[in-house]
N, C-alpha and C. Protein backbone atom coordinates (compact mmCIF):
# COMPACT_ATOMS: atom_id res chain seq x y z
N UNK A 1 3.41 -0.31 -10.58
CA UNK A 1 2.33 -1.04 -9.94
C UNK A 1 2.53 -0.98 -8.42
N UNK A 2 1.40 -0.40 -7.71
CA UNK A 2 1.50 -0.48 -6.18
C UNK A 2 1.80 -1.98 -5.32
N UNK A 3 2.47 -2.32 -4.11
CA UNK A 3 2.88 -3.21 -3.51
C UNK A 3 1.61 -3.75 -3.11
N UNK A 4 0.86 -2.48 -2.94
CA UNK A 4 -0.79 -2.64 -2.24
C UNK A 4 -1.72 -2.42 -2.25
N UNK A 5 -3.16 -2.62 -2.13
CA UNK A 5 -4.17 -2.20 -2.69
C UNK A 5 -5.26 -2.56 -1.63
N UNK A 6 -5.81 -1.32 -1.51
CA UNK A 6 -6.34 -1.33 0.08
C UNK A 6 -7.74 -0.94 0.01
N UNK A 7 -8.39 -1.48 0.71
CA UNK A 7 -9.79 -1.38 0.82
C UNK A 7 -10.63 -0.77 2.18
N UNK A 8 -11.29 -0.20 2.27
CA UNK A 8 -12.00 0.93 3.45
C UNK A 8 -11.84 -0.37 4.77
N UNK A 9 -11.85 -1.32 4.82
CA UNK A 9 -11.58 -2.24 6.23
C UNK A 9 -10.18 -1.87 6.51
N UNK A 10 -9.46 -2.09 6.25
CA UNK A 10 -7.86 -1.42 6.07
C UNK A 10 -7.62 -0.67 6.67
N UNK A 11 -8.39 0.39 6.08
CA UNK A 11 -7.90 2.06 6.39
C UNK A 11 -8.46 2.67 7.87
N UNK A 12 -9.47 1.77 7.86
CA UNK A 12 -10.49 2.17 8.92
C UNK A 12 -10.12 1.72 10.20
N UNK A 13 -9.37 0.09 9.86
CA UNK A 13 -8.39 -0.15 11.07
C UNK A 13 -7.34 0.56 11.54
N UNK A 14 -6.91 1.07 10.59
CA UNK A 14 -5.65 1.67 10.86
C UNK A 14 -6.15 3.29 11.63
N UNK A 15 -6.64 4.44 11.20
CA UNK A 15 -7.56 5.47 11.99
C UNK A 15 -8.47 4.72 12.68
N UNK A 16 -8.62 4.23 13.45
CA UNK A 16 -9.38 3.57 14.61
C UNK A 16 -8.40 3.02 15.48
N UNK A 17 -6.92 2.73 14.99
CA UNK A 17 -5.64 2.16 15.73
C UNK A 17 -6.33 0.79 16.23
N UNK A 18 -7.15 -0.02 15.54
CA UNK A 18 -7.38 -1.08 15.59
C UNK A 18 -6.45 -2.44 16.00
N UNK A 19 -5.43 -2.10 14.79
CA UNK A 19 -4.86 -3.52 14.45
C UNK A 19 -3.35 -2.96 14.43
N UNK A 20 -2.03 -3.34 14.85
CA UNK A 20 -0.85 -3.20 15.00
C UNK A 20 -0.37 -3.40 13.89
N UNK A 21 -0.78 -4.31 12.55
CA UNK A 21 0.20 -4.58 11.95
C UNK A 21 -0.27 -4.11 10.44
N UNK A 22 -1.66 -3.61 10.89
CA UNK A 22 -1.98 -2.12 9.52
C UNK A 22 -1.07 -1.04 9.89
N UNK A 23 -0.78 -1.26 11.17
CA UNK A 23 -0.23 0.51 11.79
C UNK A 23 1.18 0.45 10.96
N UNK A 24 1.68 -0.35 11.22
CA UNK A 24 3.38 -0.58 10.92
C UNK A 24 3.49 -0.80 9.15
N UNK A 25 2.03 -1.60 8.39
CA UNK A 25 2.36 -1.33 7.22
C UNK A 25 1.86 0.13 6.62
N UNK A 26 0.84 0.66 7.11
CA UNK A 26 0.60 1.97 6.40
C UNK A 26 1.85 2.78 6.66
N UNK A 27 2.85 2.78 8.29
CA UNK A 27 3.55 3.35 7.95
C UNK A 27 4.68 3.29 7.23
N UNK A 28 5.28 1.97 6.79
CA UNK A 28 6.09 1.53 5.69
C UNK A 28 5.37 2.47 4.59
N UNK A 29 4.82 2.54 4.08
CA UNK A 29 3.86 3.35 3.23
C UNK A 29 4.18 4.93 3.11
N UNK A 30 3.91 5.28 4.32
CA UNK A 30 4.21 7.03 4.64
C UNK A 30 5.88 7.47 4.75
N UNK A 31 6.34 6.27 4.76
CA UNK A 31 7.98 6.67 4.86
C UNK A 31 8.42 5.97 3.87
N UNK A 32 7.55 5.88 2.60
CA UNK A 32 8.42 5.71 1.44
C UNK A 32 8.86 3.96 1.16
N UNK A 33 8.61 3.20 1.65
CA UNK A 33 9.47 1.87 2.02
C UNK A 33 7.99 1.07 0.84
N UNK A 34 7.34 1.50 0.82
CA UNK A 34 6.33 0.55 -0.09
C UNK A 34 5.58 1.77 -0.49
N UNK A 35 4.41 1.34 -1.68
CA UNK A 35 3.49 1.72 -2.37
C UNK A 35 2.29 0.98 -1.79
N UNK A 36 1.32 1.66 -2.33
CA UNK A 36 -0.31 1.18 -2.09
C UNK A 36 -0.83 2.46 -3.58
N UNK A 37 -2.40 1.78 -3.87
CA UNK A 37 -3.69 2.76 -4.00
C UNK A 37 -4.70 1.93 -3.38
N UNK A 38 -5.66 2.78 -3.40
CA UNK A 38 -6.74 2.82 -3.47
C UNK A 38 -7.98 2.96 -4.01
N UNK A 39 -9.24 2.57 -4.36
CA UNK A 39 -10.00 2.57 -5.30
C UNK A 39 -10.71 3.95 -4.46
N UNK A 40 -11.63 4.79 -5.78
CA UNK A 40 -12.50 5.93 -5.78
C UNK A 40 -13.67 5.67 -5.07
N UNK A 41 -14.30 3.95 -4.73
CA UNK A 41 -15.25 3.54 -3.70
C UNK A 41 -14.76 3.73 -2.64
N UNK A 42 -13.34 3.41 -2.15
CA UNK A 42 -13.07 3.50 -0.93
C UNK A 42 -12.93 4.92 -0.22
N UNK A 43 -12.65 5.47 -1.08
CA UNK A 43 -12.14 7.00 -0.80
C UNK A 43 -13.79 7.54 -0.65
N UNK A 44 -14.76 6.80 -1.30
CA UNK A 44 -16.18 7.49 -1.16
C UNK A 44 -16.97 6.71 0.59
N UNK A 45 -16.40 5.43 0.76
CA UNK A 45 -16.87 4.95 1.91
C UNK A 45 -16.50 5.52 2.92
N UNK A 46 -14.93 5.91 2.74
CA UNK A 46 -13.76 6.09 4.34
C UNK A 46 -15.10 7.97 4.34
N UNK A 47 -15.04 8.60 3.92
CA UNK A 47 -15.94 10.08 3.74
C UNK A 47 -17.54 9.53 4.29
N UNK A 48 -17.97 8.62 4.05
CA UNK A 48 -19.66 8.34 4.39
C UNK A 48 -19.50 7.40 5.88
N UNK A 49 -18.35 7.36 6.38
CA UNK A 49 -18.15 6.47 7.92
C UNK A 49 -18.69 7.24 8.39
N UNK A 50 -18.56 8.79 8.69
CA UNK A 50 -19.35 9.83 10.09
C UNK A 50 -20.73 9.15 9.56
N UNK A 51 -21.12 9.48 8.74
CA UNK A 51 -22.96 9.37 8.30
C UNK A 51 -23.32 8.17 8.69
N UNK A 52 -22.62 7.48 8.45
CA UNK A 52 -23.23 6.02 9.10
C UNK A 52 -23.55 5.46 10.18
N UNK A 53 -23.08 6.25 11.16
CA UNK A 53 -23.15 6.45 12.82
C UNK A 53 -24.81 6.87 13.02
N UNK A 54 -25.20 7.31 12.09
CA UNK A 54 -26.44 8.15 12.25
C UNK A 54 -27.89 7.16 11.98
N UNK A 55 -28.32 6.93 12.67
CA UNK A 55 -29.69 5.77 12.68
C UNK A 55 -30.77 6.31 11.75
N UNK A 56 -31.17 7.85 11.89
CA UNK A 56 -31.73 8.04 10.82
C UNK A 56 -31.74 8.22 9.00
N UNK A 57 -30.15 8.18 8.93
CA UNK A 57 -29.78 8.05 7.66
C UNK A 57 -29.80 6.65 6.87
């Protein structure tokens, strides 16, 4: 079972370098020190962020 479970606000902070203390847990994450998933919505939202920039879409 993952430590974490993360949702497109999350992720989006963290690639946007938003918030300091997504930075330091995603990277606990990338160096092995914890687990996470993610749901198949999020992975479909974090992909539809460029499009959403777009006023006519």
């Amino acid at each position: 079972m993952p430590d974490y479970f993360f949702d497109s606000t999350v992720l989006v902070a963290y690639f946007k370098r938003e918030d300091a203390t997504t930075h330091t847990l995603i990277n606990r994450i990338l160096n092995g020190e914890a687990s996470a998933a993610i749901s198949a919505i999020t992975v479909a939202e974090l992909w539809a962020v460029s499009e959403m920039d777009d006023p006519q879409i």
